[in-house]
PDB file of N, CA and C in Angstrom:
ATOM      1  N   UNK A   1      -9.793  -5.938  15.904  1.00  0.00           N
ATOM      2  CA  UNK A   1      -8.654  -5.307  15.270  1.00  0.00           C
ATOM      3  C   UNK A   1      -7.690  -6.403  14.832  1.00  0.00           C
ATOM      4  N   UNK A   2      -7.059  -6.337  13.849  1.00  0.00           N
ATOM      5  CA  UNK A   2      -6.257  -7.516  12.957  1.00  0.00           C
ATOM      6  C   UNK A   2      -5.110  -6.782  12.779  1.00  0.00           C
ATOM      7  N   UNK A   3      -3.858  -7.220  12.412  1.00  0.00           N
ATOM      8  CA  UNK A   3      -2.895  -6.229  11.749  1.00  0.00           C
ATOM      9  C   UNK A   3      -2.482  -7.430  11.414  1.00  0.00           C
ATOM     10  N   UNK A   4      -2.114  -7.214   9.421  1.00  0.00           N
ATOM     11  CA  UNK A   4      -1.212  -7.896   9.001  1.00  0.00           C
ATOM     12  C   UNK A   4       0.370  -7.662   8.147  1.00  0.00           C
ATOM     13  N   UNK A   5       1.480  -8.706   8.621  1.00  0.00           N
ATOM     14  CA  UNK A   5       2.814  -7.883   8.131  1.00  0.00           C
ATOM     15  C   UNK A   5       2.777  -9.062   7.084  1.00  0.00           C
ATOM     16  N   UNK A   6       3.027  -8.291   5.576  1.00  0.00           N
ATOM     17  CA  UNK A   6       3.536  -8.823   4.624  1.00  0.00           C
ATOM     18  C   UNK A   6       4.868  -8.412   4.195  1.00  0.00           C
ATOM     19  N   UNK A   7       6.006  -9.782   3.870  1.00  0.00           N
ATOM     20  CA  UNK A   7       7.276  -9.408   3.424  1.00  0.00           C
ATOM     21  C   UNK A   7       7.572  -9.755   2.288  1.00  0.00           C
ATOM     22  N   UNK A   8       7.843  -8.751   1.464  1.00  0.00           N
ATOM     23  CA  UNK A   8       8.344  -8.792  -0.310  1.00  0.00           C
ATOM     24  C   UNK A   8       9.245  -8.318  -0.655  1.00  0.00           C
ATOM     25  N   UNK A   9       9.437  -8.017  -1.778  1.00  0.00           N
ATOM     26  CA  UNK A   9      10.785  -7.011  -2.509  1.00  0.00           C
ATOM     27  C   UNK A   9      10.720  -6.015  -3.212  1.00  0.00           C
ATOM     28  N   UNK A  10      10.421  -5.364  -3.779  1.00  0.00           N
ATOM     29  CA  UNK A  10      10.602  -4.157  -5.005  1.00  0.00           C
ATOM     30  C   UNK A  10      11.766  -4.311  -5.930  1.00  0.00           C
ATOM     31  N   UNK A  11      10.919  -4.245  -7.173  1.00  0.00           N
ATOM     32  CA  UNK A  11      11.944  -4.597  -8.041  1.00  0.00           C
ATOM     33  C   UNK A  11      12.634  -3.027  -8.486  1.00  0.00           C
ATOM     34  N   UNK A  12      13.872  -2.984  -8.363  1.00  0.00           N
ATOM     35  CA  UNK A  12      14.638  -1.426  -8.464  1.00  0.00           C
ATOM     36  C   UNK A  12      15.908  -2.157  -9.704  1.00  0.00           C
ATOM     37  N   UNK A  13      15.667  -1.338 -10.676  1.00  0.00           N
ATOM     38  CA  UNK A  13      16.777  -1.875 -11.384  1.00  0.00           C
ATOM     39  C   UNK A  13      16.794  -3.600 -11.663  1.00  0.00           C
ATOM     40  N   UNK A  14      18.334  -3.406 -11.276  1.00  0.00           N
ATOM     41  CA  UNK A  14      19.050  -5.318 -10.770  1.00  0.00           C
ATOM     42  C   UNK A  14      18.388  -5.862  -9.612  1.00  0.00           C
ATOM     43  N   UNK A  15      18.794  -4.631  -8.900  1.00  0.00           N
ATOM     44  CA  UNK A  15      18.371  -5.025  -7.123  1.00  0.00           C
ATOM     45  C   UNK A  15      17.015  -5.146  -7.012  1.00  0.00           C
ATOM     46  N   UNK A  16      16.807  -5.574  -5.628  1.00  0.00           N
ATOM     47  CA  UNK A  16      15.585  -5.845  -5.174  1.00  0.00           C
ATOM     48  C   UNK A  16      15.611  -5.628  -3.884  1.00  0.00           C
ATOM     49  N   UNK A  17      15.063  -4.453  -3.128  1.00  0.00           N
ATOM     50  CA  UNK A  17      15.665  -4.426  -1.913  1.00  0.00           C
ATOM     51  C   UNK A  17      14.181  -4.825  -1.005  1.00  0.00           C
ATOM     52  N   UNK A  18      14.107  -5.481   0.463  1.00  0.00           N
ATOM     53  CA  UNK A  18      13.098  -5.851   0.665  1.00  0.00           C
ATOM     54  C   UNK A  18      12.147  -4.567   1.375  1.00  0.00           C
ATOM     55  N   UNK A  19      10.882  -5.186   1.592  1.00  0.00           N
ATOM     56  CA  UNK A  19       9.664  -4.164   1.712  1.00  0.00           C
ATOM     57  C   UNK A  19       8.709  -5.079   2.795  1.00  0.00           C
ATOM     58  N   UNK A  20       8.298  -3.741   3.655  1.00  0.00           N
ATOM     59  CA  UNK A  20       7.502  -4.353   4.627  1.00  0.00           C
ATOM     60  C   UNK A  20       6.265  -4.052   4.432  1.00  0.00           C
ATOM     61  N   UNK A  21       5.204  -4.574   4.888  1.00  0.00           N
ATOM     62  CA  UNK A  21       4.032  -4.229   4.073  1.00  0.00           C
ATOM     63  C   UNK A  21       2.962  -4.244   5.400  1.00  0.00           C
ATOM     64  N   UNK A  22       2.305  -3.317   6.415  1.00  0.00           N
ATOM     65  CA  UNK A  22       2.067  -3.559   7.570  1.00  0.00           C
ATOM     66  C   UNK A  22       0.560  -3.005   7.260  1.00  0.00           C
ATOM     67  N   UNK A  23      -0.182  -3.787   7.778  1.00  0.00           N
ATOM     68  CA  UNK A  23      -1.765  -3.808   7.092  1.00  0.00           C
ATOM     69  C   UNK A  23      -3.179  -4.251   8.270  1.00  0.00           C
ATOM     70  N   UNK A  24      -3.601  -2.641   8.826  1.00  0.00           N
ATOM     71  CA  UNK A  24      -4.770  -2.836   9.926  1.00  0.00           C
ATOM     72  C   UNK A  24      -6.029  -3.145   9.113  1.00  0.00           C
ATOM     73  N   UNK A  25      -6.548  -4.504   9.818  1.00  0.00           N
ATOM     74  CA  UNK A  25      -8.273  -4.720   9.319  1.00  0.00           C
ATOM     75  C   UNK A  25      -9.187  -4.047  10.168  1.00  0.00           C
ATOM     76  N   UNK A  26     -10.249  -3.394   9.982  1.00  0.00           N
ATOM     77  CA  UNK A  26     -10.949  -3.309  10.521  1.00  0.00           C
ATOM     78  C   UNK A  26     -12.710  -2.993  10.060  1.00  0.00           C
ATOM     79  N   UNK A  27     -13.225  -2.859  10.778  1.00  0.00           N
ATOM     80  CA  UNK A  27     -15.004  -2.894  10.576  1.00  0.00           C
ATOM     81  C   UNK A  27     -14.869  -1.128  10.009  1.00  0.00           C
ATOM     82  N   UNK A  28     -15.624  -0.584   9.878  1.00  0.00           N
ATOM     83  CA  UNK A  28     -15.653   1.059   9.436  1.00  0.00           C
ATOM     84  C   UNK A  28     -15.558   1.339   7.868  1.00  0.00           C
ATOM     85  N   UNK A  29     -15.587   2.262   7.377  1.00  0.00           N
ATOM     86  CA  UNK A  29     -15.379   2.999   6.236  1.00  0.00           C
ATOM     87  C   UNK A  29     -14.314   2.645   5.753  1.00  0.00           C
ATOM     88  N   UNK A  30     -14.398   2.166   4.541  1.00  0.00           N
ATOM     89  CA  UNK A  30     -12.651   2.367   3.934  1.00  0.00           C
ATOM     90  C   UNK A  30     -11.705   2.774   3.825  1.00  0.00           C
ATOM     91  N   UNK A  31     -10.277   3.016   3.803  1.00  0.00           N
ATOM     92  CA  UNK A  31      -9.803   3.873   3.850  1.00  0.00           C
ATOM     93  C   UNK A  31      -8.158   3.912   3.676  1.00  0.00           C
ATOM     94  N   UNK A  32      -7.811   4.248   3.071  1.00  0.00           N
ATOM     95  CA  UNK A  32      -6.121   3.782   2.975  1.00  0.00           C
ATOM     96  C   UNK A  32      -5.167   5.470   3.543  1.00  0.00           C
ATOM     97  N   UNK A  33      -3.984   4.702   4.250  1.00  0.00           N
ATOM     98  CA  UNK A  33      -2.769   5.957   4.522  1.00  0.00           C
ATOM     99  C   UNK A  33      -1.449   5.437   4.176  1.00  0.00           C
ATOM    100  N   UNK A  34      -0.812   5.905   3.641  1.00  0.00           N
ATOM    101  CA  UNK A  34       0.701   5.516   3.291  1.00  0.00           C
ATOM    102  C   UNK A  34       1.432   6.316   3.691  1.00  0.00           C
ATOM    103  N   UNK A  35       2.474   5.738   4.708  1.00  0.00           N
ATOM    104  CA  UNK A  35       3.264   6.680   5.539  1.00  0.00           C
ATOM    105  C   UNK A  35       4.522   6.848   4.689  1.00  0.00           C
ATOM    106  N   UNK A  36       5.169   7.778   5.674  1.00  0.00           N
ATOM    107  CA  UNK A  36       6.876   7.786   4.556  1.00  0.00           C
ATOM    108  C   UNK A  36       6.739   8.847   3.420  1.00  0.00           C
ATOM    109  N   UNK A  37       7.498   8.492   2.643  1.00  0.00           N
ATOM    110  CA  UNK A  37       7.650   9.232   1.301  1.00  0.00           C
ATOM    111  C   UNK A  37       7.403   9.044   0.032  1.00  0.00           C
ATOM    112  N   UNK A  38       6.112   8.197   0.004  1.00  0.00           N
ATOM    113  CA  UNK A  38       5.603   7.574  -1.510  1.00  0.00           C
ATOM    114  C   UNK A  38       6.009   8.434  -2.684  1.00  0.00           C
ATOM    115  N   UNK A  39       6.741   7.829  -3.926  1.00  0.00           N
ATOM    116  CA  UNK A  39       6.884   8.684  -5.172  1.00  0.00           C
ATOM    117  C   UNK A  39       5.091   8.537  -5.405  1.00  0.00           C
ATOM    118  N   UNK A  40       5.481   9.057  -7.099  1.00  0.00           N
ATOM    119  CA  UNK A  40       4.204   9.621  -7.613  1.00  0.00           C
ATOM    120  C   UNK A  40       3.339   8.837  -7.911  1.00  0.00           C
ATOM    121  N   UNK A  41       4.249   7.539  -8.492  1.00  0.00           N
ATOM    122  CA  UNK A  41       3.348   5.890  -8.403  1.00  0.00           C
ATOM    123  C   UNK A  41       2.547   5.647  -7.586  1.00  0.00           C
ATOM    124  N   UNK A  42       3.199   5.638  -6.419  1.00  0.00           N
ATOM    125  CA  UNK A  42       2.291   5.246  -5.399  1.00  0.00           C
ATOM    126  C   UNK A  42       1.175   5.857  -5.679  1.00  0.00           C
ATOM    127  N   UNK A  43       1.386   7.437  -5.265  1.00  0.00           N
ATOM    128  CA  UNK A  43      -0.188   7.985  -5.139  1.00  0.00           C
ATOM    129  C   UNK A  43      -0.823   7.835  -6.150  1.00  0.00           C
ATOM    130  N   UNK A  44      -0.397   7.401  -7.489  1.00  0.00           N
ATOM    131  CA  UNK A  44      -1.575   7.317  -8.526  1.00  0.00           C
ATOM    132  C   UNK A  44      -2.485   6.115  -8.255  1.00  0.00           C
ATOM    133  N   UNK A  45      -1.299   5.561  -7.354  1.00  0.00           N
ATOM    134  CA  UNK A  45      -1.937   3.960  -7.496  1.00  0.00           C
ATOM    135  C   UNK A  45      -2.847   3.681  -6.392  1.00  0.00           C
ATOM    136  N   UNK A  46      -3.427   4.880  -5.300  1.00  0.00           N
ATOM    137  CA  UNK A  46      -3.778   4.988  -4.290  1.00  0.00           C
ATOM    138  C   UNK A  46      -5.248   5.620  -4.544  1.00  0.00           C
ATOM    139  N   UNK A  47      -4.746   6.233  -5.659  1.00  0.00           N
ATOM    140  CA  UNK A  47      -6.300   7.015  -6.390  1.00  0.00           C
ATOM    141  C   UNK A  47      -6.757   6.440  -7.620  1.00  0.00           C
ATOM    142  N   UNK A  48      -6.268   4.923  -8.078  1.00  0.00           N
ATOM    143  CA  UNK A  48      -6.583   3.992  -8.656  1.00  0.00           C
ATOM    144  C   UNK A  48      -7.736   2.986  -7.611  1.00  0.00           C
ATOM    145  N   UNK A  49      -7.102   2.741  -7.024  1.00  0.00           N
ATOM    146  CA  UNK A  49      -7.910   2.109  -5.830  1.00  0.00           C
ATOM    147  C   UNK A  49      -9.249   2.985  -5.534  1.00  0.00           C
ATOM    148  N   UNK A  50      -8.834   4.221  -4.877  1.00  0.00           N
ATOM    149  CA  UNK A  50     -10.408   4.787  -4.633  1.00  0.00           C
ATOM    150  C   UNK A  50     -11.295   5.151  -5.684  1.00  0.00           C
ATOM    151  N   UNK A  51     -10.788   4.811  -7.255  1.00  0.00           N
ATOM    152  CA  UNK A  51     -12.005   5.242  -8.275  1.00  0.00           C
ATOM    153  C   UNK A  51     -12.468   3.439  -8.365  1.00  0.00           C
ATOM    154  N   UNK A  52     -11.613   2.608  -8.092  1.00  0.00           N
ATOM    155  CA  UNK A  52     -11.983   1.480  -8.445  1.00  0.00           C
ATOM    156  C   UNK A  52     -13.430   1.299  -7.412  1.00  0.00           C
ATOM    157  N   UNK A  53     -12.762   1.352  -6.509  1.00  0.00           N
ATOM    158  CA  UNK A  53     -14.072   0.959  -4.802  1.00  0.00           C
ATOM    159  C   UNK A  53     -14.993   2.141  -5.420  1.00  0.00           C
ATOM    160  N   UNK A  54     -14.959   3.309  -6.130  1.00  0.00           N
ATOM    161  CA  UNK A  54     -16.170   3.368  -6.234  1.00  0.00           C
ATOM    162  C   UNK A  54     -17.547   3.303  -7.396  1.00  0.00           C
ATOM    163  N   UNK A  55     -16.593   2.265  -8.358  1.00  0.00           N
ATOM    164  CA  UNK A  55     -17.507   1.790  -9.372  1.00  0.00           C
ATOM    165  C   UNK A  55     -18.517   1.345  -9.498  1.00  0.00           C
TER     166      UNK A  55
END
């Protein structure tokens, strides 16, 4: 089991407020969860990913 924390920003406007980015490796099936309250981006961009992995 691995967990990795990545720290960035989001660009909003002017601002940029920062973003934590907390990321389990493991052996098994693929699989992504996004906690919280993702807008609509996100999830498109979540079902971008799973048509990509399955090209």
């Amino acid at each position: 089991m691995s967990l990795s924390i990545v720290h960035t920003r989001a660009a909003l406007g002017v601002n940029a407020p920062p973003i934590t980015v907390e990321v389990h490796i493991s052996k098994g099936l693929p699989g992504l969860t996004m906690v919280g309250l993702p807008e609509t981006t996100v999830k498109e961009a979540r079902d971008r990913r799973a048509q990509r992995h399955y090209q």
